[in-house]
PDB file of N, CA and C in Angstrom:
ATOM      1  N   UNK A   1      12.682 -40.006 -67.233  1.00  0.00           N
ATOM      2  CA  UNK A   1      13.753 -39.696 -68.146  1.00  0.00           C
ATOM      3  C   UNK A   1      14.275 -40.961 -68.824  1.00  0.00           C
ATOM      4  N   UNK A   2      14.372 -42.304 -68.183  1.00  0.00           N
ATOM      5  CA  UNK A   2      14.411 -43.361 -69.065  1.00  0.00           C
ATOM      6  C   UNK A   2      13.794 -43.499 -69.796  1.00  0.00           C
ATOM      7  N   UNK A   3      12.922 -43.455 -69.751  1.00  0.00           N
ATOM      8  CA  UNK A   3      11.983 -44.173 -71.143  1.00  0.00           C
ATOM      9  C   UNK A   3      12.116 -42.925 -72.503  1.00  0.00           C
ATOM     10  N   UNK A   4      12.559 -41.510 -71.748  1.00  0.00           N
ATOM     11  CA  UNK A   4      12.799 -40.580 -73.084  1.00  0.00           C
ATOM     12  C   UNK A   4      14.226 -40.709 -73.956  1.00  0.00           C
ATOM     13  N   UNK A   5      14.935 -41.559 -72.581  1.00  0.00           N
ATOM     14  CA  UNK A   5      16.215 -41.868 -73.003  1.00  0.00           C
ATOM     15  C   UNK A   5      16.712 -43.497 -74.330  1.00  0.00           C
ATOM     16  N   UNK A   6      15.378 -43.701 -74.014  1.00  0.00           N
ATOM     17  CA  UNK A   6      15.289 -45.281 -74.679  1.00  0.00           C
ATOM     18  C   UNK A   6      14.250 -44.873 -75.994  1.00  0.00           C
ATOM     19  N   UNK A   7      14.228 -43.865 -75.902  1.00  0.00           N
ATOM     20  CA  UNK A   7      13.394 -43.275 -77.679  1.00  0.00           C
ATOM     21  C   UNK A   7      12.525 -43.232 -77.429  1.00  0.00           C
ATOM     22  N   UNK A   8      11.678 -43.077 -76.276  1.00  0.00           N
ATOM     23  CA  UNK A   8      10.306 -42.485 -76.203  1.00  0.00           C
ATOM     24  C   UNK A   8      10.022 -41.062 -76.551  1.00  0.00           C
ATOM     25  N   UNK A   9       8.813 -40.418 -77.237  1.00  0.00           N
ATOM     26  CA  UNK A   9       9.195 -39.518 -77.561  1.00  0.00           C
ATOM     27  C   UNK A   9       8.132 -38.428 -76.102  1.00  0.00           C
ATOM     28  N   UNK A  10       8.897 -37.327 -76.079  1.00  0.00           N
ATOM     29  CA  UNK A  10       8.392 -36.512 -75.067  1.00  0.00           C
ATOM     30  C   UNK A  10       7.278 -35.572 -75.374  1.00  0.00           C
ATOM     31  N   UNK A  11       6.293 -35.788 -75.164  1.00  0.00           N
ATOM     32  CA  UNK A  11       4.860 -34.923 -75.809  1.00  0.00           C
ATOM     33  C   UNK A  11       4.238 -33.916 -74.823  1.00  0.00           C
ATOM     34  N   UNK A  12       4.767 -32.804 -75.130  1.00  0.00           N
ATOM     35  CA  UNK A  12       4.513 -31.418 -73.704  1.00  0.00           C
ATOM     36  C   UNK A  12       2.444 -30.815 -74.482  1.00  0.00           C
ATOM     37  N   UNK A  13       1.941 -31.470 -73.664  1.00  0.00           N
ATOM     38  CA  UNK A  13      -0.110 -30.684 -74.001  1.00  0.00           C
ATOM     39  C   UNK A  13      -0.307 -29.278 -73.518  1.00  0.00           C
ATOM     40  N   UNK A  14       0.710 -28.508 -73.004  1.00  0.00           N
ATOM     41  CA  UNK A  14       0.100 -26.901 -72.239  1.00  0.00           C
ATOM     42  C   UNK A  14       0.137 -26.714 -73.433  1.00  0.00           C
ATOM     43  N   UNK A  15      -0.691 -25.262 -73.498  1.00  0.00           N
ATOM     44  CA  UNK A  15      -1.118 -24.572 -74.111  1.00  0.00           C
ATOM     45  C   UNK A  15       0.516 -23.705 -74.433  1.00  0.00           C
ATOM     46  N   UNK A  16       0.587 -23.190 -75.431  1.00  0.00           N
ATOM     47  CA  UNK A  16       1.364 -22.568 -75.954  1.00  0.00           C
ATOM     48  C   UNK A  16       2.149 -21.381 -75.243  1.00  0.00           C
ATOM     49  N   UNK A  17       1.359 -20.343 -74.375  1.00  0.00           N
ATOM     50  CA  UNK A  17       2.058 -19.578 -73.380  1.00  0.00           C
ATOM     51  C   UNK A  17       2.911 -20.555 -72.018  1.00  0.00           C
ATOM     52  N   UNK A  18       2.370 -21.229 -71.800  1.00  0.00           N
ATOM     53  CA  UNK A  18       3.087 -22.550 -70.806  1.00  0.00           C
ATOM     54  C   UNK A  18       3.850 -22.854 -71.323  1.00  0.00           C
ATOM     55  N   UNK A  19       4.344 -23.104 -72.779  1.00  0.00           N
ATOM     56  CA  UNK A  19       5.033 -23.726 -73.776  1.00  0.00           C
ATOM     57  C   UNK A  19       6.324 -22.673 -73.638  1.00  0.00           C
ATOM     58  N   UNK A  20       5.908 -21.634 -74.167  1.00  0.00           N
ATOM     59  CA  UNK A  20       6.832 -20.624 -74.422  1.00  0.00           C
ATOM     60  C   UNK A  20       7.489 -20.421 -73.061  1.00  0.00           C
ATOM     61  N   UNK A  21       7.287 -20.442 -71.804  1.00  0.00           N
ATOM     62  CA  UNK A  21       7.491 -20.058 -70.517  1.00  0.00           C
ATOM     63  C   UNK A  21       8.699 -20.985 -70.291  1.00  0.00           C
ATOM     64  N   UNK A  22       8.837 -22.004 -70.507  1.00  0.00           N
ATOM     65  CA  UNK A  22       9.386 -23.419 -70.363  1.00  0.00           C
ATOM     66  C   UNK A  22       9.456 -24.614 -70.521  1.00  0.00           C
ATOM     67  N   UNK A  23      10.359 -25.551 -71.457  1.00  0.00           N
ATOM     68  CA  UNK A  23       9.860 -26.599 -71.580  1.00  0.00           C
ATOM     69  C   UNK A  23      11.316 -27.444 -71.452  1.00  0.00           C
ATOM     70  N   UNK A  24      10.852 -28.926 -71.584  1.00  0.00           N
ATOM     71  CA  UNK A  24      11.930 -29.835 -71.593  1.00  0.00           C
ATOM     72  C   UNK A  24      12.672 -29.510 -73.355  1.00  0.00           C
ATOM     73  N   UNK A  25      14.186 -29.680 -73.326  1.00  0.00           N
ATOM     74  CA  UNK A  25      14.595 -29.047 -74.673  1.00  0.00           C
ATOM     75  C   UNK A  25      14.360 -30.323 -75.212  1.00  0.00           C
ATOM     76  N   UNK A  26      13.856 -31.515 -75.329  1.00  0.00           N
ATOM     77  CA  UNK A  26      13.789 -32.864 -75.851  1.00  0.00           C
ATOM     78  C   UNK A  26      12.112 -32.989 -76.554  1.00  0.00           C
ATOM     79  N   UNK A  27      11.373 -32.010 -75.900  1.00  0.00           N
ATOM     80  CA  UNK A  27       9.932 -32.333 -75.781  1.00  0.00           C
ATOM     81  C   UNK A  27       9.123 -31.595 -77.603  1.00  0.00           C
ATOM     82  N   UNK A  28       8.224 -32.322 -77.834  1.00  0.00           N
ATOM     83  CA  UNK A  28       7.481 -31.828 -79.013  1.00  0.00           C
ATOM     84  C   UNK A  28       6.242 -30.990 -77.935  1.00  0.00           C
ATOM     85  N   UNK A  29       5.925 -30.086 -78.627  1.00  0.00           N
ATOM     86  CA  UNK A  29       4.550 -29.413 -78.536  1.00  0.00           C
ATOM     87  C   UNK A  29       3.168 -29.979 -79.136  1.00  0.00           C
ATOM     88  N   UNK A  30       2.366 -30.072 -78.641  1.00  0.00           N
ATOM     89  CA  UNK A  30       1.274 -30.326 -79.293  1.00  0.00           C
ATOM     90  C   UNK A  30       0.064 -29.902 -77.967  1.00  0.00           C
ATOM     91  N   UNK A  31      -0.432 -28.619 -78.084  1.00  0.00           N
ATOM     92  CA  UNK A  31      -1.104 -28.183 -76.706  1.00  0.00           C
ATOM     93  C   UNK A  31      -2.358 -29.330 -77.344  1.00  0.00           C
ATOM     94  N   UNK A  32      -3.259 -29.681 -75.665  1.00  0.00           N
ATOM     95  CA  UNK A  32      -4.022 -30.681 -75.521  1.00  0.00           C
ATOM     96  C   UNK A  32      -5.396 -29.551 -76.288  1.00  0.00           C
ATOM     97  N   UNK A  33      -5.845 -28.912 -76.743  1.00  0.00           N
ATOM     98  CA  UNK A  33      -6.356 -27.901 -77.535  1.00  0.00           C
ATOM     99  C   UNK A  33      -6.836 -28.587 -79.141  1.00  0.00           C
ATOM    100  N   UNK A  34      -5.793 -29.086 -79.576  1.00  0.00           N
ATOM    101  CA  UNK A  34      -4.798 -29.323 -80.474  1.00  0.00           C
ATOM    102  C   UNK A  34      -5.201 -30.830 -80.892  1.00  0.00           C
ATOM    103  N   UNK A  35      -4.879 -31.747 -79.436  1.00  0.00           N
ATOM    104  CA  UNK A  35      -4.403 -33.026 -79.863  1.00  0.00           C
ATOM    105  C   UNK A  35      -5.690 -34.002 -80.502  1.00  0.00           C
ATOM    106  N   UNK A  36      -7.249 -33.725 -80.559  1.00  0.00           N
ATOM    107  CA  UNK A  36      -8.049 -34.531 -81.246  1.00  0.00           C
ATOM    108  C   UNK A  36      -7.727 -33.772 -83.280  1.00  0.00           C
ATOM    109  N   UNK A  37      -7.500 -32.503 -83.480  1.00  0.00           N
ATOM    110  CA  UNK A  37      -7.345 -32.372 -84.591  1.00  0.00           C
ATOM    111  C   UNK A  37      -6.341 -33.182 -85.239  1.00  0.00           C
ATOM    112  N   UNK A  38      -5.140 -32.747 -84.401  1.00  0.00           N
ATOM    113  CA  UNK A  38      -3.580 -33.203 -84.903  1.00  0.00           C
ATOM    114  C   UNK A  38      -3.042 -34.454 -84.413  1.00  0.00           C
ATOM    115  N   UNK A  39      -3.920 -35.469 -83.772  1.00  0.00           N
ATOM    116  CA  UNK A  39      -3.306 -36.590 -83.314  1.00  0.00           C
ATOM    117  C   UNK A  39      -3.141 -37.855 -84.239  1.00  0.00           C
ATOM    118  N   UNK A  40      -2.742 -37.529 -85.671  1.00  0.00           N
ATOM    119  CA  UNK A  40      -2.894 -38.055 -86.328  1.00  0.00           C
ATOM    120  C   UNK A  40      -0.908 -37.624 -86.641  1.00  0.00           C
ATOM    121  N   UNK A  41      -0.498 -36.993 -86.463  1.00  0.00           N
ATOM    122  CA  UNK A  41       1.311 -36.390 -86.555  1.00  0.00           C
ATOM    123  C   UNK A  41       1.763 -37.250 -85.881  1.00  0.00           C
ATOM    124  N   UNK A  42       1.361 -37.974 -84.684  1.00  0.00           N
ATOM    125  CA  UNK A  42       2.471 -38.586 -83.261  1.00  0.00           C
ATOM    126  C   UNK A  42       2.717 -39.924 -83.959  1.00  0.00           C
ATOM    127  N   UNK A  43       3.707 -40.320 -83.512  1.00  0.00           N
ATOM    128  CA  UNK A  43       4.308 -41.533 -84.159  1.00  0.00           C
ATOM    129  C   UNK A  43       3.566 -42.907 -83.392  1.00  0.00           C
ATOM    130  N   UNK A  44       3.732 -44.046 -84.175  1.00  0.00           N
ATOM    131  CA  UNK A  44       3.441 -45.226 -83.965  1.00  0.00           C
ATOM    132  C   UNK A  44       3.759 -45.661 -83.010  1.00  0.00           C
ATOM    133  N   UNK A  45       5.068 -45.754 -83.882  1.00  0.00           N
ATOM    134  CA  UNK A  45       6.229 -46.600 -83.418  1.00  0.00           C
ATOM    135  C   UNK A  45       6.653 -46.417 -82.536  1.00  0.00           C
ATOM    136  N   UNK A  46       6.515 -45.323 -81.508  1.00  0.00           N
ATOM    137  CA  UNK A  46       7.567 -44.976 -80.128  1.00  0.00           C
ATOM    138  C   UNK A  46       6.486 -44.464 -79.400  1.00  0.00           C
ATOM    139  N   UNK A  47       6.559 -45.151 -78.202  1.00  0.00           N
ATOM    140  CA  UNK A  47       6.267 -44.823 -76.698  1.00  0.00           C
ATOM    141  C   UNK A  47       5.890 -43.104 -77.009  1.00  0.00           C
ATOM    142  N   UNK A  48       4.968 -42.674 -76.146  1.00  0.00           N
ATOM    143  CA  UNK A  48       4.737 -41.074 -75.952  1.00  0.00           C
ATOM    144  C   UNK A  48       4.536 -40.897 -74.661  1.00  0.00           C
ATOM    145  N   UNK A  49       5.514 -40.407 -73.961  1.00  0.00           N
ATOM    146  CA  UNK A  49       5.226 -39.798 -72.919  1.00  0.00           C
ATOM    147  C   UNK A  49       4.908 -38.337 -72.458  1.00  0.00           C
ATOM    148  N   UNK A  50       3.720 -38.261 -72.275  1.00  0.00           N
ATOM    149  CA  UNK A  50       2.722 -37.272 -72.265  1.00  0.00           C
ATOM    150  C   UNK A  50       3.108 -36.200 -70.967  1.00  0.00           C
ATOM    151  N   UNK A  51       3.433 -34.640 -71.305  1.00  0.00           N
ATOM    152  CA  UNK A  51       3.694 -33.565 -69.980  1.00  0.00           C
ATOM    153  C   UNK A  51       2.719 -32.535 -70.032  1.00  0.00           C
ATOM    154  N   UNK A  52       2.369 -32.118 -69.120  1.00  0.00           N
ATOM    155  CA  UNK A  52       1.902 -30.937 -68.790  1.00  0.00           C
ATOM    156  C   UNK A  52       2.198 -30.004 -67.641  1.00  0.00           C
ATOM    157  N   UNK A  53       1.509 -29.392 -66.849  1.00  0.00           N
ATOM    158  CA  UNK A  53       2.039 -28.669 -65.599  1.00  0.00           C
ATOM    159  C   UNK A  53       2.491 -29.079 -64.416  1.00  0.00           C
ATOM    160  N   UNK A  54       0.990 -29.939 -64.232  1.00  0.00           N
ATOM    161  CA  UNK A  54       1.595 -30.490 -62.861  1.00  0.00           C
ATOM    162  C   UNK A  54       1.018 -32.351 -63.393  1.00  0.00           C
ATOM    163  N   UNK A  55       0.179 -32.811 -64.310  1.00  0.00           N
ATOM    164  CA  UNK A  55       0.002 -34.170 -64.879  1.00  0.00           C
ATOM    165  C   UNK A  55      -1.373 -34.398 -65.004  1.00  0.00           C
ATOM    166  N   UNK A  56      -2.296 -33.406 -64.732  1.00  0.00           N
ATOM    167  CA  UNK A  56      -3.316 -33.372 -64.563  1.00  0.00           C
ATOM    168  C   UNK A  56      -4.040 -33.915 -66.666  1.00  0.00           C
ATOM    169  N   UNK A  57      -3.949 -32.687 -66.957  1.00  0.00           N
ATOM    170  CA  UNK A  57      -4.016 -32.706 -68.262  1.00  0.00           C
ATOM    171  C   UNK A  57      -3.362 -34.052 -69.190  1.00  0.00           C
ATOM    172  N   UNK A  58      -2.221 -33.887 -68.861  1.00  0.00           N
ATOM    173  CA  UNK A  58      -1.241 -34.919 -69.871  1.00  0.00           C
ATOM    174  C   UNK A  58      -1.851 -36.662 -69.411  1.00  0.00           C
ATOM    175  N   UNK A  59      -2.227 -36.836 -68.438  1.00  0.00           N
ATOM    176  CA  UNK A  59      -2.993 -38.016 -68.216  1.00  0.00           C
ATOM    177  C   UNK A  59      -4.100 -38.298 -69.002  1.00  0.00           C
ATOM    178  N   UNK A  60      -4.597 -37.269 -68.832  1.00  0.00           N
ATOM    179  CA  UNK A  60      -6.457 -37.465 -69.952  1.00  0.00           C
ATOM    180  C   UNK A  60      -5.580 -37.728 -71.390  1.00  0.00           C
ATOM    181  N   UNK A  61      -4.439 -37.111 -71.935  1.00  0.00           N
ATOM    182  CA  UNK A  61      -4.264 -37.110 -72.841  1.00  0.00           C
ATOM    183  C   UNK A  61      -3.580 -38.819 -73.116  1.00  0.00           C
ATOM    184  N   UNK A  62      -3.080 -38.695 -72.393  1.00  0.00           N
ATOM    185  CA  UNK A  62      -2.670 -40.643 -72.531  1.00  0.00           C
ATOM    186  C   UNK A  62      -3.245 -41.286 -72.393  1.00  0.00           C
ATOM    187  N   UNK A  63      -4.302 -41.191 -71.433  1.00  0.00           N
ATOM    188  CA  UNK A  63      -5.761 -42.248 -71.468  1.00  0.00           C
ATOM    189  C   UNK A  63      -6.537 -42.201 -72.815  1.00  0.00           C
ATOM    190  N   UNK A  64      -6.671 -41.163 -73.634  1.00  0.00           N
ATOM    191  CA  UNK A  64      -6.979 -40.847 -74.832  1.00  0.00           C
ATOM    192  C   UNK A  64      -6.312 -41.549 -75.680  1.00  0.00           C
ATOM    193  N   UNK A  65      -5.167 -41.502 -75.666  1.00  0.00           N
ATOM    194  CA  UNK A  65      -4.105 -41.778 -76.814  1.00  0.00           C
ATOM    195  C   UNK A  65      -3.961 -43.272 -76.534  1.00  0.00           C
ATOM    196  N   UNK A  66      -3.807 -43.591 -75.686  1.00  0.00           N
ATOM    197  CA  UNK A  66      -4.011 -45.592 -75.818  1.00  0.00           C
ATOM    198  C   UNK A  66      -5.547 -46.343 -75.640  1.00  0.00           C
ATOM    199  N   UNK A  67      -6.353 -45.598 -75.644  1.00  0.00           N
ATOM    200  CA  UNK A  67      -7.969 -46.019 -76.331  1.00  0.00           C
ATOM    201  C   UNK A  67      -7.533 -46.082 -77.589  1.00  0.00           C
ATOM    202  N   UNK A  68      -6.874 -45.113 -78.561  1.00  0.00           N
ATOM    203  CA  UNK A  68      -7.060 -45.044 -79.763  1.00  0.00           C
ATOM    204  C   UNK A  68      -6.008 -45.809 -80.732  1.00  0.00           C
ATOM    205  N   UNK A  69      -4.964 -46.555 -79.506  1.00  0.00           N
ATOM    206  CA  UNK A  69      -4.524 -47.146 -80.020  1.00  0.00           C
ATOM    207  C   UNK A  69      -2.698 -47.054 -80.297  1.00  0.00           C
ATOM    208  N   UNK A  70      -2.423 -45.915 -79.405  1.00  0.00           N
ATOM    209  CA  UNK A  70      -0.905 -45.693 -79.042  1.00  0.00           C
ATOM    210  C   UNK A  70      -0.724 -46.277 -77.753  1.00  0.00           C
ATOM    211  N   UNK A  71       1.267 -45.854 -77.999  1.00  0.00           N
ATOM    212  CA  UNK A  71       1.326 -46.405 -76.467  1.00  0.00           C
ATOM    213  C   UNK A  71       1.806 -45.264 -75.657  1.00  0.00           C
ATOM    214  N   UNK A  72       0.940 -44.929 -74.862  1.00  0.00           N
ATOM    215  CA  UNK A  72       0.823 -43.824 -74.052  1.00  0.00           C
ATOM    216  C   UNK A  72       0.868 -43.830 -72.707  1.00  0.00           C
ATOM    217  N   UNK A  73       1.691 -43.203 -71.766  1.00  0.00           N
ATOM    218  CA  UNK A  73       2.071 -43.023 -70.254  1.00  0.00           C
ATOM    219  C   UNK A  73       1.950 -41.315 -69.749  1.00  0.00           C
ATOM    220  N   UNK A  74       1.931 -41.216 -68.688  1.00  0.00           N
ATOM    221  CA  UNK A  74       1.670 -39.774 -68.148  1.00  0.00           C
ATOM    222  C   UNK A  74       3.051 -39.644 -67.077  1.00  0.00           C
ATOM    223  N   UNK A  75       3.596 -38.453 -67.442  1.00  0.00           N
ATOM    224  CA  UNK A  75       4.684 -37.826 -66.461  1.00  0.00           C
ATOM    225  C   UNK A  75       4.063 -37.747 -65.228  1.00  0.00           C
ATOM    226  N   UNK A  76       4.036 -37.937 -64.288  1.00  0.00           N
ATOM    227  CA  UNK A  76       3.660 -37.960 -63.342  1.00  0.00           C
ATOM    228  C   UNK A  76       3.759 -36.836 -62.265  1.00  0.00           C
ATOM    229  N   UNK A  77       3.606 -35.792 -61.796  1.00  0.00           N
ATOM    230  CA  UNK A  77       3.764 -34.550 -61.763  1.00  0.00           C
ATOM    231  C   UNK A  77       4.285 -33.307 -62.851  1.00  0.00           C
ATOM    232  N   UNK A  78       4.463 -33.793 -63.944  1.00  0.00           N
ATOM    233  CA  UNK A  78       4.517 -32.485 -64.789  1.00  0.00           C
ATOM    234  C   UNK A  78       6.035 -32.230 -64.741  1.00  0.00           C
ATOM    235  N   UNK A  79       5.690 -30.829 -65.264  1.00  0.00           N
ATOM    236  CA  UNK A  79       6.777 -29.802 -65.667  1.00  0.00           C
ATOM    237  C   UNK A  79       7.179 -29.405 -64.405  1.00  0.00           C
ATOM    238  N   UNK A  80       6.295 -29.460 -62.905  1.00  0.00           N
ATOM    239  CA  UNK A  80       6.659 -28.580 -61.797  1.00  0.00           C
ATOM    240  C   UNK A  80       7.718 -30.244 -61.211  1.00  0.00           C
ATOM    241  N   UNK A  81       7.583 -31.665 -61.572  1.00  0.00           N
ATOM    242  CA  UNK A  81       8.553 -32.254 -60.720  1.00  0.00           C
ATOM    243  C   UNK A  81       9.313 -32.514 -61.660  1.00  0.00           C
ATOM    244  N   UNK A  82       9.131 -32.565 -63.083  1.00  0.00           N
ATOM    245  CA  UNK A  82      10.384 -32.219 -63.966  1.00  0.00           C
ATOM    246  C   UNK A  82      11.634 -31.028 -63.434  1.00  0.00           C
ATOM    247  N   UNK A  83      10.874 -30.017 -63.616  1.00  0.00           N
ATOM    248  CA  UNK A  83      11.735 -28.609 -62.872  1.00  0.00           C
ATOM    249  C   UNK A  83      12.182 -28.609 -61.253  1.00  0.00           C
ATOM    250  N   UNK A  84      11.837 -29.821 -60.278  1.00  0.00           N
ATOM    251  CA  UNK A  84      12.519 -30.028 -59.233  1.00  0.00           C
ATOM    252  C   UNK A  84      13.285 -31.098 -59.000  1.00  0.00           C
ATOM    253  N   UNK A  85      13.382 -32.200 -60.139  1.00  0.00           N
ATOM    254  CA  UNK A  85      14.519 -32.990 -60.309  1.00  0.00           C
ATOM    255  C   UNK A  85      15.936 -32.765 -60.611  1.00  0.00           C
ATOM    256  N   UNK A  86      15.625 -31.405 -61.047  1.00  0.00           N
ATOM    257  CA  UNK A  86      16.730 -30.429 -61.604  1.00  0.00           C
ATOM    258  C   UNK A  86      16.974 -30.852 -63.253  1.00  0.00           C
ATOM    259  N   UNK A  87      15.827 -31.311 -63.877  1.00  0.00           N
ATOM    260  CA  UNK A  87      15.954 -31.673 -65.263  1.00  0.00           C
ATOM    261  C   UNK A  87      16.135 -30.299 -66.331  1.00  0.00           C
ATOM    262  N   UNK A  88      16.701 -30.188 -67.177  1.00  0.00           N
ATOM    263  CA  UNK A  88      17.036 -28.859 -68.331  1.00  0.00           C
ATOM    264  C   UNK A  88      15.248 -28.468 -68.185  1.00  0.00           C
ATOM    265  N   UNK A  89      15.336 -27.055 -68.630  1.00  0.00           N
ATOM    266  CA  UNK A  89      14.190 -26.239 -68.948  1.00  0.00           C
ATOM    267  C   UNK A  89      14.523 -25.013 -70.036  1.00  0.00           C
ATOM    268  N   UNK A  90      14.183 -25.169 -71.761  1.00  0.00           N
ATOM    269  CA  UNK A  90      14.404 -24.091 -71.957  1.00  0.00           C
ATOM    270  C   UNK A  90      13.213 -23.080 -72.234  1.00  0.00           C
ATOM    271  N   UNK A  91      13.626 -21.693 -72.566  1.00  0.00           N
ATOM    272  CA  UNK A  91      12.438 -21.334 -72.717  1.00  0.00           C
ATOM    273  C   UNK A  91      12.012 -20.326 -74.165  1.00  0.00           C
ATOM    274  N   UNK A  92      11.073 -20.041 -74.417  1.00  0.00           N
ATOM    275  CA  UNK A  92      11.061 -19.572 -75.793  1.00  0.00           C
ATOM    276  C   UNK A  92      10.580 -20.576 -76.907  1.00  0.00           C
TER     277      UNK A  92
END
């Protein structure tokens, strides 16, 4: 949550029903589906910290994303230790 708090931006990769189910209210969408078409939208300039379920996914996606030249980190358990830190979840 620091680093989202210091302008990193929050980048949620589930797939869109995962999406809709719950997410951080801070977080952009971009399911990992998605991110070789559209990874050309994410910003430069700010840190991306990469979510998915449990971190599985959102890792490949940050290992991806700083080969190519961002600066990219992985949540480290996901949405399931997001949702037991007691961090916001909305849904829809």
């Amino acid at each position: 949550m620091r680093l989202i708090d210091a302008g990193a931006m929050l980048l949620d990769v589930r797939e869109d029903d995962e999406w809709l189910a719950g997410h951080a209210p801070q977080a952009e969408h971009m399911a990992m589906s998605r991110i070789q078409q559209d990874h050309q939208r994410l910003p430069r300039d700010r840190q991306i910290v990469c979510v998915c379920h449990v971190g599985g996914r959102s890792a490949v996606v940050a290992e991806a994303l700083n080969e190519a030249g961002w600066d990219a980190v992985n949540l480290a358990g996901g949405m399931v230790a997001w949702e037991r830190s007691g961090l916001p979840i909305v849904a829809g």
